[in-house]
PDB file of N, CA and C in Angstrom:
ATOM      1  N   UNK A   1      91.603  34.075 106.383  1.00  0.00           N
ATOM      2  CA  UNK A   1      90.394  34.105 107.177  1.00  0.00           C
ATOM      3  C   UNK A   1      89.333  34.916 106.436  1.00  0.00           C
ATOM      4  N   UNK A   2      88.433  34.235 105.975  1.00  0.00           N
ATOM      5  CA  UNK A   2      87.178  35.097 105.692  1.00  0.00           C
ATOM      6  C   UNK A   2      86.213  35.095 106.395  1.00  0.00           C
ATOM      7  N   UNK A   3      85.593  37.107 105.931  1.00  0.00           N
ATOM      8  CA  UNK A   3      84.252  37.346 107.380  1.00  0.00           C
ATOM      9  C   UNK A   3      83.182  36.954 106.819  1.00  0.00           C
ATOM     10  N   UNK A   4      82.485  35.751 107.235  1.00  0.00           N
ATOM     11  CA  UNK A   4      81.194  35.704 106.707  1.00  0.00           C
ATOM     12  C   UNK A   4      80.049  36.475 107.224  1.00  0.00           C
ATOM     13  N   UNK A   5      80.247  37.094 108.121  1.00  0.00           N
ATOM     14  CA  UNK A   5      79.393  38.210 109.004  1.00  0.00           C
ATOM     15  C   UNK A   5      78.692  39.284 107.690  1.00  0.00           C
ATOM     16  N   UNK A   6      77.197  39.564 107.717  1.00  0.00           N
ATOM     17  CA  UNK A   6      76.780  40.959 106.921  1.00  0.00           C
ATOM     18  C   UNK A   6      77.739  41.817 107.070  1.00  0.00           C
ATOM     19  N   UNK A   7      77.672  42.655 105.926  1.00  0.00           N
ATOM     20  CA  UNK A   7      78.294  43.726 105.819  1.00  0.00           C
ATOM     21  C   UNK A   7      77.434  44.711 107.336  1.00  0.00           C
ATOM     22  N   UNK A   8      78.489  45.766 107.822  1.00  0.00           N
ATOM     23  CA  UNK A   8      78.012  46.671 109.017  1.00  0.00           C
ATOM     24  C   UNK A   8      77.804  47.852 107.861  1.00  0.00           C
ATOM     25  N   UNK A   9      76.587  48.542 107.972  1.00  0.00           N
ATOM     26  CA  UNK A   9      76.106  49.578 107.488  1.00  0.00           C
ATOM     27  C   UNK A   9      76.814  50.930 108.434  1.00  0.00           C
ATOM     28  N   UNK A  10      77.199  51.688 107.363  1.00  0.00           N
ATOM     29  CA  UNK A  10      77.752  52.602 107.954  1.00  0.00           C
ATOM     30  C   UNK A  10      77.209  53.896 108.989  1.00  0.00           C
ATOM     31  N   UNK A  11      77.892  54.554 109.795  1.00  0.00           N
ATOM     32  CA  UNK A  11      76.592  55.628 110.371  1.00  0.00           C
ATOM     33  C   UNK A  11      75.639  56.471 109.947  1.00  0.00           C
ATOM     34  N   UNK A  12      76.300  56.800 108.649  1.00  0.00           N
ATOM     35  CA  UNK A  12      75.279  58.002 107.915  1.00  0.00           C
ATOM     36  C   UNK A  12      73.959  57.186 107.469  1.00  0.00           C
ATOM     37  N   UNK A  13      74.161  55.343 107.084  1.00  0.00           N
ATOM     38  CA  UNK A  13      73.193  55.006 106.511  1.00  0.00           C
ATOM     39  C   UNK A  13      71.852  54.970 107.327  1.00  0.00           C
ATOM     40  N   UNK A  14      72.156  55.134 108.781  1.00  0.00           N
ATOM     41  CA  UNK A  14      71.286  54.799 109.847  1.00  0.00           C
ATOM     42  C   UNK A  14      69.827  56.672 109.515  1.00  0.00           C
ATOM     43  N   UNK A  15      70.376  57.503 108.652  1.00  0.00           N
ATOM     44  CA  UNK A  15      69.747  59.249 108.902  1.00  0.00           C
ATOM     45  C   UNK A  15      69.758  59.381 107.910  1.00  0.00           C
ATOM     46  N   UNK A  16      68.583  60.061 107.462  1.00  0.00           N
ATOM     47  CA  UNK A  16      67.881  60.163 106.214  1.00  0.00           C
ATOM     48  C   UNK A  16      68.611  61.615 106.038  1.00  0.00           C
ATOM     49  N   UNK A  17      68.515  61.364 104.384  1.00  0.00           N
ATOM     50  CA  UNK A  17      69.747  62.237 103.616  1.00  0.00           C
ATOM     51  C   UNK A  17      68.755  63.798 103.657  1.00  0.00           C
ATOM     52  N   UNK A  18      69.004  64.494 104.199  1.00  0.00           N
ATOM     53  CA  UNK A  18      68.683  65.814 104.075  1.00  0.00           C
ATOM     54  C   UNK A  18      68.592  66.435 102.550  1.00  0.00           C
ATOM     55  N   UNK A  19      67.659  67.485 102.238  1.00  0.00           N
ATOM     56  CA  UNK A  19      67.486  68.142 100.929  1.00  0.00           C
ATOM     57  C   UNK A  19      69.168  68.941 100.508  1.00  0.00           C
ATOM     58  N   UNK A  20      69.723  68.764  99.413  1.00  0.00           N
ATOM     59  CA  UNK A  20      71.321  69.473  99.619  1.00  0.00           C
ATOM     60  C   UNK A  20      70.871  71.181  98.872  1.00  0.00           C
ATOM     61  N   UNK A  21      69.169  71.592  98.924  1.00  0.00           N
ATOM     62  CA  UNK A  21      69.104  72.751  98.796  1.00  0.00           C
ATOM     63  C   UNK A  21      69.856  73.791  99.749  1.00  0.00           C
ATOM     64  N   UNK A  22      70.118  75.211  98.926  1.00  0.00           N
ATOM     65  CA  UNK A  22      70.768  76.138  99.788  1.00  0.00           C
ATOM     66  C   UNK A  22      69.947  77.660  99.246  1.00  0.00           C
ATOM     67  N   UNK A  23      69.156  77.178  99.024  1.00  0.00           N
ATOM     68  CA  UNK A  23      68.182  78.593  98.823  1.00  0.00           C
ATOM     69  C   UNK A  23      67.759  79.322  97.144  1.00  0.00           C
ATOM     70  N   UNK A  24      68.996  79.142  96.741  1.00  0.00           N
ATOM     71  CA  UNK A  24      69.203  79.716  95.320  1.00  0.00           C
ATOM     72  C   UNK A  24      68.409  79.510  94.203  1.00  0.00           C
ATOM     73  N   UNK A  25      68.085  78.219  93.814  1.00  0.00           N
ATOM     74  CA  UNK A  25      66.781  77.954  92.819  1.00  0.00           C
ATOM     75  C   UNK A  25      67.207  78.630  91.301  1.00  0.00           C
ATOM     76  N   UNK A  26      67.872  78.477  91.204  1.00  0.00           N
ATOM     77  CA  UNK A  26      68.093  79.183  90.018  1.00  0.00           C
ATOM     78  C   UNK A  26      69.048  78.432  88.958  1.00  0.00           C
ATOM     79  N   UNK A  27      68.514  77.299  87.434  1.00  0.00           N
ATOM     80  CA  UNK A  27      69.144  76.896  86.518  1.00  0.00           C
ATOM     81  C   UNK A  27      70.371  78.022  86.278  1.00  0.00           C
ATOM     82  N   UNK A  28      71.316  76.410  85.639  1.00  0.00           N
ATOM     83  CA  UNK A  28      72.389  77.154  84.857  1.00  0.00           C
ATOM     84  C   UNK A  28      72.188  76.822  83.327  1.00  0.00           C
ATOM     85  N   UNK A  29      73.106  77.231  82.763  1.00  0.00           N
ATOM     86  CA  UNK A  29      73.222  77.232  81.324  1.00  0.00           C
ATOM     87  C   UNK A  29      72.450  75.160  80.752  1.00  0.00           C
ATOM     88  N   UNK A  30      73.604  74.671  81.840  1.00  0.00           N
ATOM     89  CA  UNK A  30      73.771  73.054  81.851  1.00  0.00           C
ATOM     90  C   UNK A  30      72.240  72.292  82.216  1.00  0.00           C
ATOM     91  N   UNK A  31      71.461  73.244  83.059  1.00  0.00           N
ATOM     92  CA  UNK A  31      70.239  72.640  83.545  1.00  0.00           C
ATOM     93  C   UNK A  31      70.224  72.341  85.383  1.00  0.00           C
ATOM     94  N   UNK A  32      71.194  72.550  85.411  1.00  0.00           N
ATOM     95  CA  UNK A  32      71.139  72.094  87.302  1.00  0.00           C
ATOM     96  C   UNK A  32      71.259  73.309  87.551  1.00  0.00           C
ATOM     97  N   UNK A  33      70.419  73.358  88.595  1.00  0.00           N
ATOM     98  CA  UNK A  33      70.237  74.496  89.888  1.00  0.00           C
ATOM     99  C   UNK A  33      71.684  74.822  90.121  1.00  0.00           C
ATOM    100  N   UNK A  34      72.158  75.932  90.203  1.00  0.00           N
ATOM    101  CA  UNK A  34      73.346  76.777  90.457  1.00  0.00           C
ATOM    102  C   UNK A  34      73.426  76.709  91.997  1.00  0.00           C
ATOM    103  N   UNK A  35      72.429  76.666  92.656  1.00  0.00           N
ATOM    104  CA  UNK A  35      72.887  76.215  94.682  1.00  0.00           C
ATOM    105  C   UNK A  35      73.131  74.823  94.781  1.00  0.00           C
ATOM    106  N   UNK A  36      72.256  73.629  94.307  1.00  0.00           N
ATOM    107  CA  UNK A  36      72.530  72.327  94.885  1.00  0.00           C
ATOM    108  C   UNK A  36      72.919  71.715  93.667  1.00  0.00           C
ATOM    109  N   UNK A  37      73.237  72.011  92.490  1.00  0.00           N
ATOM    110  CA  UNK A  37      73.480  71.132  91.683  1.00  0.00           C
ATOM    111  C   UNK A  37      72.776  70.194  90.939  1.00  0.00           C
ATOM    112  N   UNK A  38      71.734  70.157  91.422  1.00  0.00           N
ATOM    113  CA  UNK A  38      70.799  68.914  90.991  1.00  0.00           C
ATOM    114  C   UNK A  38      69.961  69.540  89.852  1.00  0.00           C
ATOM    115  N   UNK A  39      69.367  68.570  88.984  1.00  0.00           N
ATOM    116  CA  UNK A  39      68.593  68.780  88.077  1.00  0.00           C
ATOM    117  C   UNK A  39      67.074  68.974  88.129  1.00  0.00           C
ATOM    118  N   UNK A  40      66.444  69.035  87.407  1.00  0.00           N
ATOM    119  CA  UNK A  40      64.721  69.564  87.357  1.00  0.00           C
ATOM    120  C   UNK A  40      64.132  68.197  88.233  1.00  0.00           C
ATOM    121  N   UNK A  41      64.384  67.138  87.634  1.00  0.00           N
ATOM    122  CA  UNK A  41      63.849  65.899  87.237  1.00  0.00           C
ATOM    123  C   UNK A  41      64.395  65.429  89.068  1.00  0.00           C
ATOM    124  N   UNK A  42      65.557  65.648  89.612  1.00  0.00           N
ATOM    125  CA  UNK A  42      66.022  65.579  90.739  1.00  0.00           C
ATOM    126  C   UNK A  42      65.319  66.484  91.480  1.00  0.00           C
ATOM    127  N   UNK A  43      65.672  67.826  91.269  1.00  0.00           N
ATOM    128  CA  UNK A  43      64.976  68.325  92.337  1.00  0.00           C
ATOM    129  C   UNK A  43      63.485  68.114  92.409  1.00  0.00           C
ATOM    130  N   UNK A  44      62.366  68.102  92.041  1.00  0.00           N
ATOM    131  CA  UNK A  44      61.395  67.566  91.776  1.00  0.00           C
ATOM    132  C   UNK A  44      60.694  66.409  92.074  1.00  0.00           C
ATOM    133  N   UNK A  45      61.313  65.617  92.115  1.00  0.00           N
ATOM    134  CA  UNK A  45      61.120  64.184  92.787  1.00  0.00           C
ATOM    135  C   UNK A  45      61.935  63.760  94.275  1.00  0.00           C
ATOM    136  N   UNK A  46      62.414  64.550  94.898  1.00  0.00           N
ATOM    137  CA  UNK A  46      63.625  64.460  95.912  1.00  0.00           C
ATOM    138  C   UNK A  46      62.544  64.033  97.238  1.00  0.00           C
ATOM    139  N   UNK A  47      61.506  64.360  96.946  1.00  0.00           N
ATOM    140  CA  UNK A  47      60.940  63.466  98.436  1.00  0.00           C
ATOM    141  C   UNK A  47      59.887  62.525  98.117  1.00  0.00           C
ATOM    142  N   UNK A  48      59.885  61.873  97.121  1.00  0.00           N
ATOM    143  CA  UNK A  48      59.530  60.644  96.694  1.00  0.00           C
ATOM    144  C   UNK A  48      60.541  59.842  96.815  1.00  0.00           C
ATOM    145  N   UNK A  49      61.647  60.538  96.509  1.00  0.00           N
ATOM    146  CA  UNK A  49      62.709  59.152  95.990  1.00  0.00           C
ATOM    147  C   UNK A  49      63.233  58.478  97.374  1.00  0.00           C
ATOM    148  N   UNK A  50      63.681  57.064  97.769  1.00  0.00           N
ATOM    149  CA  UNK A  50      64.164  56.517  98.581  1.00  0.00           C
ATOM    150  C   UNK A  50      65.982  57.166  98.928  1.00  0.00           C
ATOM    151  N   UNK A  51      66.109  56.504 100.185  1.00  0.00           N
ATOM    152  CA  UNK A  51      67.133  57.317 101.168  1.00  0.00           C
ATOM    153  C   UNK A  51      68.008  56.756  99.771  1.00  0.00           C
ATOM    154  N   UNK A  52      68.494  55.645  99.444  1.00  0.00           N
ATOM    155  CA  UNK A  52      69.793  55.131  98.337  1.00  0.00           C
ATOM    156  C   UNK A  52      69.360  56.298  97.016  1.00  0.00           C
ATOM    157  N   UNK A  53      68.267  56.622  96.564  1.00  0.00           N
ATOM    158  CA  UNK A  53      68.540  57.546  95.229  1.00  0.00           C
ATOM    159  C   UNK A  53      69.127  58.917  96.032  1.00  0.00           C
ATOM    160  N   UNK A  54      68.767  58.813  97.221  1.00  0.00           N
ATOM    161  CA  UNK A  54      68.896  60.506  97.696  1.00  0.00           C
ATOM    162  C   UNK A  54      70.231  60.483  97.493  1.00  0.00           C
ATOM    163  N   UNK A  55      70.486  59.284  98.164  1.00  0.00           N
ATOM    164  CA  UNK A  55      72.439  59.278  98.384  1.00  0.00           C
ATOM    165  C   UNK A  55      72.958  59.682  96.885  1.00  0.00           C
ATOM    166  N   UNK A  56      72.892  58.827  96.191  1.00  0.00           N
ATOM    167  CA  UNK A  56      73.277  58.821  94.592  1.00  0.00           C
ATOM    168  C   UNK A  56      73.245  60.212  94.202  1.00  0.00           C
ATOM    169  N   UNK A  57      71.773  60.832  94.268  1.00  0.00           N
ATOM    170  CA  UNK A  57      72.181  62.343  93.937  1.00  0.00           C
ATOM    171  C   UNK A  57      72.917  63.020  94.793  1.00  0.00           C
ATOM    172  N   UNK A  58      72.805  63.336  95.912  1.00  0.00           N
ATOM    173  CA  UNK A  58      74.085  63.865  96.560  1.00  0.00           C
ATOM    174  C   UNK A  58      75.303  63.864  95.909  1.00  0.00           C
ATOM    175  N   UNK A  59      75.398  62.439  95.914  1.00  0.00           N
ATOM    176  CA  UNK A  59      76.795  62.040  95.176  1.00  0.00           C
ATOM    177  C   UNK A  59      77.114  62.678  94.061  1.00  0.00           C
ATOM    178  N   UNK A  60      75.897  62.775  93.043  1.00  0.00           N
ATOM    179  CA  UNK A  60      76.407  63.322  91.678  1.00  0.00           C
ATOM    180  C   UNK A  60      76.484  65.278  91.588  1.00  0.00           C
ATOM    181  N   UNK A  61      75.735  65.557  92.479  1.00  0.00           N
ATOM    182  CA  UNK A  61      75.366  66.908  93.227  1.00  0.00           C
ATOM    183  C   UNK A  61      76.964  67.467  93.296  1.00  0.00           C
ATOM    184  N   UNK A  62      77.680  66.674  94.242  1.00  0.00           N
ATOM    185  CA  UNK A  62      78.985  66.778  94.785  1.00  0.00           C
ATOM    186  C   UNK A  62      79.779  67.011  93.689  1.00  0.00           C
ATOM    187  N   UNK A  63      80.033  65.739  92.808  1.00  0.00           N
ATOM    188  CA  UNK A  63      80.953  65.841  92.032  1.00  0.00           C
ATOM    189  C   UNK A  63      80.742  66.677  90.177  1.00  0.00           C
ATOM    190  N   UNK A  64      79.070  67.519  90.190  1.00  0.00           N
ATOM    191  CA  UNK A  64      78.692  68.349  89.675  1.00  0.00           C
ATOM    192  C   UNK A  64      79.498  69.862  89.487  1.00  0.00           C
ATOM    193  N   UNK A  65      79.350  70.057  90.902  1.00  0.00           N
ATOM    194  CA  UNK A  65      79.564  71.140  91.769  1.00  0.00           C
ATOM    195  C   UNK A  65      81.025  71.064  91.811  1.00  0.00           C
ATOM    196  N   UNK A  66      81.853  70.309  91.793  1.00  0.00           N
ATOM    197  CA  UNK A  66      83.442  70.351  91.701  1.00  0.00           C
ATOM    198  C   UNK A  66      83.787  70.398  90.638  1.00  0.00           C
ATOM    199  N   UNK A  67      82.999  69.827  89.498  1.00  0.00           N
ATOM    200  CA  UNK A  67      83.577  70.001  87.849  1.00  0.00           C
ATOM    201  C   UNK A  67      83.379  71.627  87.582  1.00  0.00           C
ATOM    202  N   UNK A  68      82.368  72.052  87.947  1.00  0.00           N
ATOM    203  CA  UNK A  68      81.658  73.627  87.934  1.00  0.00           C
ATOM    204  C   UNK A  68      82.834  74.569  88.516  1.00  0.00           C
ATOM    205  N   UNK A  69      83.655  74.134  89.696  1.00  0.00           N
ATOM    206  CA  UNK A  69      84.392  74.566  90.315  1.00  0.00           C
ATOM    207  C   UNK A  69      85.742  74.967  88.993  1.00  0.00           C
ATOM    208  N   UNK A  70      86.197  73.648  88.612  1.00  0.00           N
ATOM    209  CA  UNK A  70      87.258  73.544  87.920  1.00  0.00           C
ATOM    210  C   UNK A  70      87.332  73.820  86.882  1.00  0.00           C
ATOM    211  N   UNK A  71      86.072  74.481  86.324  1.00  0.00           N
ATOM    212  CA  UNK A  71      86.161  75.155  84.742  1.00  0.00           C
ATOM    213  C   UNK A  71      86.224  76.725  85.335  1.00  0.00           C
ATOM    214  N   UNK A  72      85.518  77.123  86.155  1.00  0.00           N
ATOM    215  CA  UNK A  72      85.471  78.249  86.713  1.00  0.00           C
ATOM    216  C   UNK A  72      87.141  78.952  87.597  1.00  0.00           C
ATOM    217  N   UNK A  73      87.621  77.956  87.742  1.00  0.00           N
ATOM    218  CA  UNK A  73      89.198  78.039  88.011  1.00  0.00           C
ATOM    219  C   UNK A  73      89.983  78.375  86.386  1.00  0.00           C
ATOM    220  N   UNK A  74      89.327  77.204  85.962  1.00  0.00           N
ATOM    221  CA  UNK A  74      90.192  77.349  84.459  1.00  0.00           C
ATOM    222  C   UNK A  74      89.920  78.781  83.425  1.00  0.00           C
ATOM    223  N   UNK A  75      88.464  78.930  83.774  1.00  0.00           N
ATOM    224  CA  UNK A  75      88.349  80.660  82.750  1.00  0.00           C
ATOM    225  C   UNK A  75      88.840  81.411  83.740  1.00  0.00           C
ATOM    226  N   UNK A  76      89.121  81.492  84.650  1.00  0.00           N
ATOM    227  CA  UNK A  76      89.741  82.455  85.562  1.00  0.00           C
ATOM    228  C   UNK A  76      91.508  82.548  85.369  1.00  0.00           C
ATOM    229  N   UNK A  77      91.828  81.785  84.475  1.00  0.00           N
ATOM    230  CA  UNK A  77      93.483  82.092  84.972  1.00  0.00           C
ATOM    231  C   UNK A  77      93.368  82.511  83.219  1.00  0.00           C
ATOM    232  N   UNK A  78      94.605  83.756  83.656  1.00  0.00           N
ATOM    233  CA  UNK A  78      94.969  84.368  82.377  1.00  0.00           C
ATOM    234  C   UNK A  78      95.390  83.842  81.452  1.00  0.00           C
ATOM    235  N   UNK A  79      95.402  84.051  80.183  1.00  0.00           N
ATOM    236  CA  UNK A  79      95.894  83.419  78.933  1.00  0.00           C
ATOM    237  C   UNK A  79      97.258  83.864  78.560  1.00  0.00           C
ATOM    238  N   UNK A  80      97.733  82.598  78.468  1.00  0.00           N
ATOM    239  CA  UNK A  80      99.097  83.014  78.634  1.00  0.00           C
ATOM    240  C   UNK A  80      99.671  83.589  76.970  1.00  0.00           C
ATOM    241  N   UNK A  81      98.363  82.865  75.848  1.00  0.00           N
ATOM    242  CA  UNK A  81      98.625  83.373  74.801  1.00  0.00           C
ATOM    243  C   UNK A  81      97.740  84.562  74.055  1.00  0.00           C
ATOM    244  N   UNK A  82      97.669  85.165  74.771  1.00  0.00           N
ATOM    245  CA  UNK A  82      96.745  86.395  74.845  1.00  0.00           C
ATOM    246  C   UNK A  82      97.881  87.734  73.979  1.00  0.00           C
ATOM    247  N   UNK A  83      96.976  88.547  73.218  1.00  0.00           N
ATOM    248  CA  UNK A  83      97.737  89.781  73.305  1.00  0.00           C
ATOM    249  C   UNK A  83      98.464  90.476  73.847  1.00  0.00           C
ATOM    250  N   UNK A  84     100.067  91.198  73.430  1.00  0.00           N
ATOM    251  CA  UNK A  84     100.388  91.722  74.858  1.00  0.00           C
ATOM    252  C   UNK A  84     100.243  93.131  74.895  1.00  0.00           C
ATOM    253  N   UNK A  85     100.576  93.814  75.481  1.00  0.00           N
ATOM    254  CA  UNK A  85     100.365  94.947  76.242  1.00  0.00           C
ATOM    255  C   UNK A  85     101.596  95.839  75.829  1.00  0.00           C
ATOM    256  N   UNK A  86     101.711  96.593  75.120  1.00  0.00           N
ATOM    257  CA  UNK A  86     103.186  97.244  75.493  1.00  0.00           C
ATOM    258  C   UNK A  86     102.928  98.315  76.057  1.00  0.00           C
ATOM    259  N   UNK A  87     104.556  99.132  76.826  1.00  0.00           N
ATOM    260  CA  UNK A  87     104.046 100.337  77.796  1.00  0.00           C
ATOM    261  C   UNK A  87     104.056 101.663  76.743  1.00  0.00           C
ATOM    262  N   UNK A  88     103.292 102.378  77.223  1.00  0.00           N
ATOM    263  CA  UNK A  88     102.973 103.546  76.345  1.00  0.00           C
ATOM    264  C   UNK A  88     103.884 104.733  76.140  1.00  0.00           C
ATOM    265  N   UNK A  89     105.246 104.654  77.256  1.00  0.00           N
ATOM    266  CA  UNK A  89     106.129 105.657  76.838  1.00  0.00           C
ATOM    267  C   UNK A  89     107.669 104.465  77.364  1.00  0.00           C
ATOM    268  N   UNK A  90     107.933 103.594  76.620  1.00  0.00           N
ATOM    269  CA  UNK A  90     108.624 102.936  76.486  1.00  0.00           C
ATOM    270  C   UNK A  90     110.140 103.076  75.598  1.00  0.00           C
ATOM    271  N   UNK A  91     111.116 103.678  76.010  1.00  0.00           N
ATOM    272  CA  UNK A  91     112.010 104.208  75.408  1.00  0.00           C
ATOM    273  C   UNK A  91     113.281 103.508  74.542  1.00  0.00           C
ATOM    274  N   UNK A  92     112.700 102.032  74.377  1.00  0.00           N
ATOM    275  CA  UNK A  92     113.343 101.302  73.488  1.00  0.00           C
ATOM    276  C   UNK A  92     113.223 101.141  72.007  1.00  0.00           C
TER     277      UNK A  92
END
């Protein structure tokens, strides 16, 4: 059985995508704003652009912000091949 019926637009598509600012304003090394992720060229144009680019950046905003996450996990865990430590009155 196939639906020849339009596709049903989903609920979010019906509400215009809100700014994903959070106050901060402030580039990183990479060029995107360190609060929303987005770039110069993005943030900058964000209320010109139509509800589908808004979505798109969101989207890339999101999965920005999770790569950022997962390097920041990764310099955070100790090196396992790091110098070691010996104890200072160690009687072996």
């Amino acid at each position: 059985m196939t639906d020849s019926s339009p596709s049903i637009p989903s609920q979010l598509e019906f509400f215009d995508v809100p700014s994903p600012c959070i106050g901060v304003c402030e580039s990183g090394r990479r060029g995107y704003c360190k609060g929303c992720f987005r770039s110069r060229d993005e943030r900058r144009f964000w209320y010109q652009a139509d509800t589908a680019t808004r979505r798109q950046i969101v989207a890339a905003c999101y999965k920005r912000k999770q790569a950022a996450q997962r390097r920041a996990r990764q310099h955070d865990k100790p090196s396992s091949a790091g110098p070691t430590q010996f104890e200072l009155f160690d009687n072996t």
